[in-house]
Every structure is written in C-alpha cells, then in structure tokens.
Protein backbone atom coordinates (compact mmCIF):
# COMPACT_ATOMS: atom_id res chain seq x y z
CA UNK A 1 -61.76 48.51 37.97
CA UNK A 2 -59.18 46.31 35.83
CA UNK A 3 -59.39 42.64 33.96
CA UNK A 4 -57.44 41.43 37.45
CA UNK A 5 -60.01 42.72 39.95
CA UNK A 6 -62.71 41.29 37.32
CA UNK A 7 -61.03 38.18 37.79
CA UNK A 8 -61.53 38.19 41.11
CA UNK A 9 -64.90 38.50 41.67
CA UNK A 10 -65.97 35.99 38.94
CA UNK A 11 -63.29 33.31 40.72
CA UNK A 12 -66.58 31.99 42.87
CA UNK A 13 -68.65 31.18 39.59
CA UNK A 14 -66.20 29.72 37.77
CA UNK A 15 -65.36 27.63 40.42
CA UNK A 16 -68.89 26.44 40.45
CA UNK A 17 -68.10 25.51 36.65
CA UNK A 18 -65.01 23.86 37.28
CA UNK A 19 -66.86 21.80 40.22
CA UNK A 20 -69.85 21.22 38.40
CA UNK A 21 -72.02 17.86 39.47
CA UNK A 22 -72.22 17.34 35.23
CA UNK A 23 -68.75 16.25 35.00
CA UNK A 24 -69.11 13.56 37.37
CA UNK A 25 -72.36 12.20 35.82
CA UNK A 26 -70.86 11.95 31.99
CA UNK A 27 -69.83 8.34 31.98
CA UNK A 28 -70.77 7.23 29.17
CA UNK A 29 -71.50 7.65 25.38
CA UNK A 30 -75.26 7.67 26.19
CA UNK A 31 -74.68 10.72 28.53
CA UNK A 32 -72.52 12.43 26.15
CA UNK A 33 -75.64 12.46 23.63
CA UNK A 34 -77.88 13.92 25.78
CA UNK A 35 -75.09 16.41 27.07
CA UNK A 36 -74.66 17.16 22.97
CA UNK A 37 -78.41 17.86 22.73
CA UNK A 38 -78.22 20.47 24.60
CA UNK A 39 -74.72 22.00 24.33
CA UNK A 40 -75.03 22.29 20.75
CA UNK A 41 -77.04 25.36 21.45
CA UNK A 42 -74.07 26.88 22.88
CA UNK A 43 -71.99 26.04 20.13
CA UNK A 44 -74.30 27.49 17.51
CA UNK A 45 -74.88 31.28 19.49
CA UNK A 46 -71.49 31.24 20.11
CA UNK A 47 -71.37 31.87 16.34
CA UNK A 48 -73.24 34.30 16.85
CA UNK A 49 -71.28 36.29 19.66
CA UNK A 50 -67.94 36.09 17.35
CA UNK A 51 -69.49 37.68 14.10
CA UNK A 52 -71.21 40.69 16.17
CA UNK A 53 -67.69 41.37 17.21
CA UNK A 54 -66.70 40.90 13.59
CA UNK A 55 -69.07 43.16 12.40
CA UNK A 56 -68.06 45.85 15.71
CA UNK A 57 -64.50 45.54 15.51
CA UNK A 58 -63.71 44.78 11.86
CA UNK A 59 -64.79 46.59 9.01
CA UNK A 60 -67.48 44.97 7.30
CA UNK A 61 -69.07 47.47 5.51
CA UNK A 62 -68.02 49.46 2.28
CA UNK A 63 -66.11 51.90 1.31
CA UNK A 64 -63.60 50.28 3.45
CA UNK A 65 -61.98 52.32 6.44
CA UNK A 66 -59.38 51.08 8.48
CA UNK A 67 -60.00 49.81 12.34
CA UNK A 68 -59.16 51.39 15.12
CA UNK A 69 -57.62 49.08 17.01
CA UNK A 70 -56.03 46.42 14.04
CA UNK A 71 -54.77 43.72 17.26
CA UNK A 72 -58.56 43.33 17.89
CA UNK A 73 -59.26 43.31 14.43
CA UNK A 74 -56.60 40.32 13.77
CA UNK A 75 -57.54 38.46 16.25
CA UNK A 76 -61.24 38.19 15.79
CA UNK A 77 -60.68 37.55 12.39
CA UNK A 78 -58.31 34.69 12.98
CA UNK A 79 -60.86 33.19 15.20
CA UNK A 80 -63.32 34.01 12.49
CA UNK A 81 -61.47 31.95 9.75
CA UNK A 82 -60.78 29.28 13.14
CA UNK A 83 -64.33 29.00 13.96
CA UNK A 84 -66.03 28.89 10.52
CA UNK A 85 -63.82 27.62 7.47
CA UNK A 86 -61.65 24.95 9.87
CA UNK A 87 -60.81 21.68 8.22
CA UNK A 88 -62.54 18.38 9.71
CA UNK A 89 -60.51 15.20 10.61
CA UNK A 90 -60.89 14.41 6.45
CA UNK A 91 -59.41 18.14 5.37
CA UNK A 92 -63.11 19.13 4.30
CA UNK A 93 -63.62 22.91 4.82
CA UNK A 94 -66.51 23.29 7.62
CA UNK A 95 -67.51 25.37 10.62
CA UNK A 96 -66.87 24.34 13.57
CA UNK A 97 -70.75 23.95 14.38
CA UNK A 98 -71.16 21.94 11.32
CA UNK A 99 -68.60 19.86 12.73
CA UNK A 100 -70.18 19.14 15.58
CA UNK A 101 -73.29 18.34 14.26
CA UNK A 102 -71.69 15.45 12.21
CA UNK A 103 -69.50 14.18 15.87
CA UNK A 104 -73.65 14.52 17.31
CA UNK A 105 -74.43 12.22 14.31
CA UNK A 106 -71.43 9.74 15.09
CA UNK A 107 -72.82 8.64 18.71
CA UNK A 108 -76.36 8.75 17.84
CA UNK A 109 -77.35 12.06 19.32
CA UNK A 110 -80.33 14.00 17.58
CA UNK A 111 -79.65 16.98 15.28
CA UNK A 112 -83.26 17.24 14.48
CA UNK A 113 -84.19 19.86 17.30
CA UNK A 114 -81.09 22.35 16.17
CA UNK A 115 -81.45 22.60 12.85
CA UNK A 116 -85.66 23.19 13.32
CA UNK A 117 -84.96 25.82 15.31
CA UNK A 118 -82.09 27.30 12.95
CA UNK A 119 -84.31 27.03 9.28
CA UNK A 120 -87.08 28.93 11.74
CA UNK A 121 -84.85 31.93 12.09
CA UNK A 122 -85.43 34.42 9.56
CA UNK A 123 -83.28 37.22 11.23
CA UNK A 124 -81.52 38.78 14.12
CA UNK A 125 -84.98 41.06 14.42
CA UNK A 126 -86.91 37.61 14.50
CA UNK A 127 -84.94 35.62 16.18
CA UNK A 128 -85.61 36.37 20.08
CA UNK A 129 -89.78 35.66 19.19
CA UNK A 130 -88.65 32.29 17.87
CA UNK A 131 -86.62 31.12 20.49
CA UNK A 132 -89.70 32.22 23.17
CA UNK A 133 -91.65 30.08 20.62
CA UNK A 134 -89.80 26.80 20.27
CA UNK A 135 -90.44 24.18 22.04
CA UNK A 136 -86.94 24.33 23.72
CA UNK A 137 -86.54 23.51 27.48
CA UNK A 138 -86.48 27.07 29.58
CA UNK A 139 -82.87 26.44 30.12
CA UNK A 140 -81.25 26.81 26.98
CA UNK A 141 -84.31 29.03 26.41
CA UNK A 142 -82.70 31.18 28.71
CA UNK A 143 -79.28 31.02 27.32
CA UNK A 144 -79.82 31.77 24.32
CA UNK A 145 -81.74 34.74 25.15
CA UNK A 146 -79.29 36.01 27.01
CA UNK A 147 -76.83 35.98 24.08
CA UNK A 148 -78.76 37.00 21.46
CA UNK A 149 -80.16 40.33 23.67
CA UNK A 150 -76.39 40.92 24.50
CA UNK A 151 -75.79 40.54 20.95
CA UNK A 152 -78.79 43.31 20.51
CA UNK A 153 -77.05 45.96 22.26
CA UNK A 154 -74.69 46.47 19.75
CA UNK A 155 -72.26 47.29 22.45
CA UNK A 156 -69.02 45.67 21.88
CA UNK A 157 -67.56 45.59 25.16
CA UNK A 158 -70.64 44.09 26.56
CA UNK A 159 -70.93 40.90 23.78
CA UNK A 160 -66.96 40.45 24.36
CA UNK A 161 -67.85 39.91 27.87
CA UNK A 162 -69.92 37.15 26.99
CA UNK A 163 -67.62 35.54 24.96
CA UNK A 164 -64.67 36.01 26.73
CA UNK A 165 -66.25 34.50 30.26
CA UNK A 166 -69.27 33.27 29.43
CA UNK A 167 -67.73 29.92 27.86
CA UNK A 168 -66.81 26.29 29.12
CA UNK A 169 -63.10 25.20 29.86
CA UNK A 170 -63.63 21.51 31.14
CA UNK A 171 -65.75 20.05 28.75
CA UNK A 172 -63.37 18.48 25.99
CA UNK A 173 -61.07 17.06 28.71
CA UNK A 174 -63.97 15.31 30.01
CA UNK A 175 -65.32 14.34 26.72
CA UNK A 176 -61.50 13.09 25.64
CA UNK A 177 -61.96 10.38 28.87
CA UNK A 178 -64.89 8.89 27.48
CA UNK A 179 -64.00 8.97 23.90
CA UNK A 180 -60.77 7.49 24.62
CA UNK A 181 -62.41 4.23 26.82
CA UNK A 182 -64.76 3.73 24.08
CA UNK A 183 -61.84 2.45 22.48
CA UNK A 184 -59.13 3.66 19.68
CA UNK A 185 -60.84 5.45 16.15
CA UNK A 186 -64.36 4.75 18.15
CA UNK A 187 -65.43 8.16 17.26
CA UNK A 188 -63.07 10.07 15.25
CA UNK A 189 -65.11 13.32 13.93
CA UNK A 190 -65.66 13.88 17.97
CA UNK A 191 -62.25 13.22 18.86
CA UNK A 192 -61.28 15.40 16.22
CA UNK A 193 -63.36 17.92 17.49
CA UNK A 194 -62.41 18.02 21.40
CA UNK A 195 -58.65 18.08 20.31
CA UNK A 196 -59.26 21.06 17.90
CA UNK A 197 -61.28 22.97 20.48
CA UNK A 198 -58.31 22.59 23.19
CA UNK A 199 -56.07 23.23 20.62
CA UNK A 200 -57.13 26.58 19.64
CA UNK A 201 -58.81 27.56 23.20
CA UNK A 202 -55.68 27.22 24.86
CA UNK A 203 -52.65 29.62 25.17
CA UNK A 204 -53.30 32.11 23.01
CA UNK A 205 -57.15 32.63 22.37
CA UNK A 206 -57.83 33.16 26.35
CA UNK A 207 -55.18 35.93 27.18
CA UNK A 208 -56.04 37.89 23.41
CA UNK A 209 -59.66 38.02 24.71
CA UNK A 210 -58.84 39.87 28.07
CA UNK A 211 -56.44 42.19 26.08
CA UNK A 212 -59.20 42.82 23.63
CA UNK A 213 -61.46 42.95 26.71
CA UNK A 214 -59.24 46.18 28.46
CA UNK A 215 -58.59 47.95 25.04
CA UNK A 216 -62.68 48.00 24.80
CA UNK A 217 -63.09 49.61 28.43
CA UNK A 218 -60.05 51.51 28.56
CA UNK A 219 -60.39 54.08 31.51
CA UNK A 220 -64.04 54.26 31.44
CA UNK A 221 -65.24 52.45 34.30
CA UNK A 222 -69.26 52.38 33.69
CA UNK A 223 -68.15 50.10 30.60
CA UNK A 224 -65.79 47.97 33.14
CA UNK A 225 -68.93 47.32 35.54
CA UNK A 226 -70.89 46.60 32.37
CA UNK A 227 -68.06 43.75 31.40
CA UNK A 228 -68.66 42.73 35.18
CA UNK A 229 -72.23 42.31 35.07
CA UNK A 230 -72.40 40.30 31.77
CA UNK A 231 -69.84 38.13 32.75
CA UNK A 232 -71.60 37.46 35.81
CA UNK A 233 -75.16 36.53 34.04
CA UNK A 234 -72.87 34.97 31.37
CA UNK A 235 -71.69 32.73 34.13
CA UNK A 236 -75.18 32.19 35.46
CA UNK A 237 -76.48 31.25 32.37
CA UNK A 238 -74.09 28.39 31.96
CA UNK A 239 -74.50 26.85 35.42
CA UNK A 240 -78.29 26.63 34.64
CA UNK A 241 -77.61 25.47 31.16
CA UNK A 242 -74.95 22.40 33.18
CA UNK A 243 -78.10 22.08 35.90
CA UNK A 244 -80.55 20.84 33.51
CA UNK A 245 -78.24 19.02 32.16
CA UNK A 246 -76.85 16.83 34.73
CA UNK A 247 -80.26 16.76 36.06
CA UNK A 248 -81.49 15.19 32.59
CA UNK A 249 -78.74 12.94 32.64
CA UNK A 250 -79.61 11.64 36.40
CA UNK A 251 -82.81 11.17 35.56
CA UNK A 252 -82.10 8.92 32.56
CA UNK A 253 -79.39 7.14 34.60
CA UNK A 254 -82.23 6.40 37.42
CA UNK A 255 -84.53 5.26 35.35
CA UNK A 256 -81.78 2.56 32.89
CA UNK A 257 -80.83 1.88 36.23
C-alpha cells in the first residue's frame, strides 16, 4: 500500500467533508460563534498532535543526537515556530490557538468552556480522565479522545496520520464569506486568522505531510494499514464533530426563527 492508494480509499470521507450540511447552515456571525465553540477544541489538540511529532521526530531531549530523517525534522519544526510563536494582525508574538481565542472574543463567542477545561489538565497521564469528566458534549468528547489516545501510542506514523488527514480544508473559505459581508475591518483578528491559516495550509504544508507520511511507513505495510485506519477514524471523528455542529446551529436557527 502507498500514500496514492491511501488516497483513494479516504476520497469517500472527505467528500463527505467537502459536502458537509455545516457549510450551508453558517450564514451568519451568530452561527460562526457557535461553530467557534466547538471548533476551538480542534484547534487546541491539534497542538497537541504537532508537538508529539516534535518530540518523535525532533530531538528534544539532551545530550543532543542528530535525527534521522532532518526533512521531517525541518518541517515539523517550521510548523512548530508557524503554529505557536506566529505574529497576530498587530505583530504580537502568539500561538495560533491564542489567536483564535481573541477572533472567539471579537464576535462574542464564549472562551469560558476552553480554557476550564485547559487549567483542569494537569498532564498527558491526566488528561483522557478529564476530558471523560467535563461537561463537554459527547462529540468533541469523542474527538478529543481520539487524539489524545493516538497521541498515547507514541507511534509516530500513527499521530501523523491524524494530522495529516484528520484536519478541515473548507472552513476559512467559508468563514472569509461571512467575515467579508459583515463589512470591511468588521472583524480583523478573525480575518487575520482565516487568511493566515490558508496561507500556511496551502501549497506546501499538505504535500510535506504525505512525504513525511511515506518516509514514516517506508516498505512496512502493517504501519501503512495503521496510517489507513487512523485516517479513517480521523475522518470519522470530524464528520461527527461537523454533525453536532450543524445540528446545534439548526436548532438555534429554528428556534430565532
């Protein structure tokens, strides 16, 4: 099995993504809130995915040895430095997940929920326990399970699996349409943001991730059906995450109606 015949057989699911019921039911700023409330738990594990392949494919420990593969290394460190020392829409010096918690704050979304969740966590060894005891909704219960018991293997060509599939390509297009209506400078941290994200998710980061992807599996083809099968619940796990979503949304919409 190759990245191509991968591919392949994820085409149906991420066609389910790309067709998604959500997009059409984000129409306003309101929606994009409650769409934030949620999604922001899939910008904070993804965090999480990045440094265990930091910590895998880098060396982070001392003495200091040299990598085996130093294309892998580069490029998960340049997403590193990307993803949590970028510069905001001012020049300040922020993650990206701190960033979006201020464009959550700039339409009125609630932060509260993330952040109780995140001063909870003591550890990775804790961390599972106090997701199952949050008062999250099973959805992005779910999710973040999934990631974080990924992350728990300590099997890198399993968690780059999850971050190389396992992540959403439509949302800052649609976000940019609704942003943009709202009028010019409406909301600039989110703008900001969605044009960063597209920015550095587009050429380059996507094809690196499938290279780094086949130089983790190499030959060995029980590691290959591994990358299948993660991808696939990676996959999974986001159409249930955009399900309760869309669902929330259509209910609100019903009931402002």
């Amino acid at each position: 099995m190759k990245i191509e015949e991968i591919e392949i057989i994820l085409r149906p699911l991420r066609e389910q993504l790309r067709n998604h019921k959500l997009y059409n039911t984000l129409t306003s700023v309101s929606d994009i809130q409650l769409f934030m409330e949620s999604h922001v738990y899939a910008v904070w594990d993804f965090m999480s995915l990045l440094k265990a392949l930091q910590i895998n494919l880098t060396c982070t420990s001392l003495p200091w040895k040299p990598v085996k593969n130093t294309n892998t290394a580069r490029f998960i460190n340049e997403i590193v430095l990307e993803e949590e020392t970028d510069r905001n829409e001012l020049g300040v010096l922020k993650s990206h997940y701190e960033m979006y918690l201020d464009a959550m704050l700039e339409v009125g979304a609630d932060t509260g929920k993330i952040k109780e969740l995140l001063n909870g966590i003591g550890d990775l060894d804790s961390v599972l326990q106090t997701i199952e005891n949050s008062d999250l909704n099973e959805a992005v219960k779910s999710f973040l399970k999934f990631t974080f018991e990924t992350i728990e293997t300590q099997e890198p060509h399993k968690i780059a699996a999850a971050f190389t599939f396992g992540r959403e390509e439509l949302i800052p297009d649609m976000f940019l349409k609704i942003v943009e209506s709202a009028g010019k400078d409406a909301y600039p941290k989110l703008e900001y943001y969605l044009r960063r994200h597209i920015e550095l998710d587009g050429d380059e980061h996507g094809p690196l991730s499938l290279k780094m992807i086949q130089e983790l599996c190499g030959d060995d083809e029980v590691k290959w059906h591994d990358v299948l099968e993660c991808s696939e619940n990676a996959l999974q796990q986001r159409i249930n995450l955009w399900n309760h979503i869309a669902e929330a949304i259509q209910e609100r919409q019903q009931i402002t109606a």
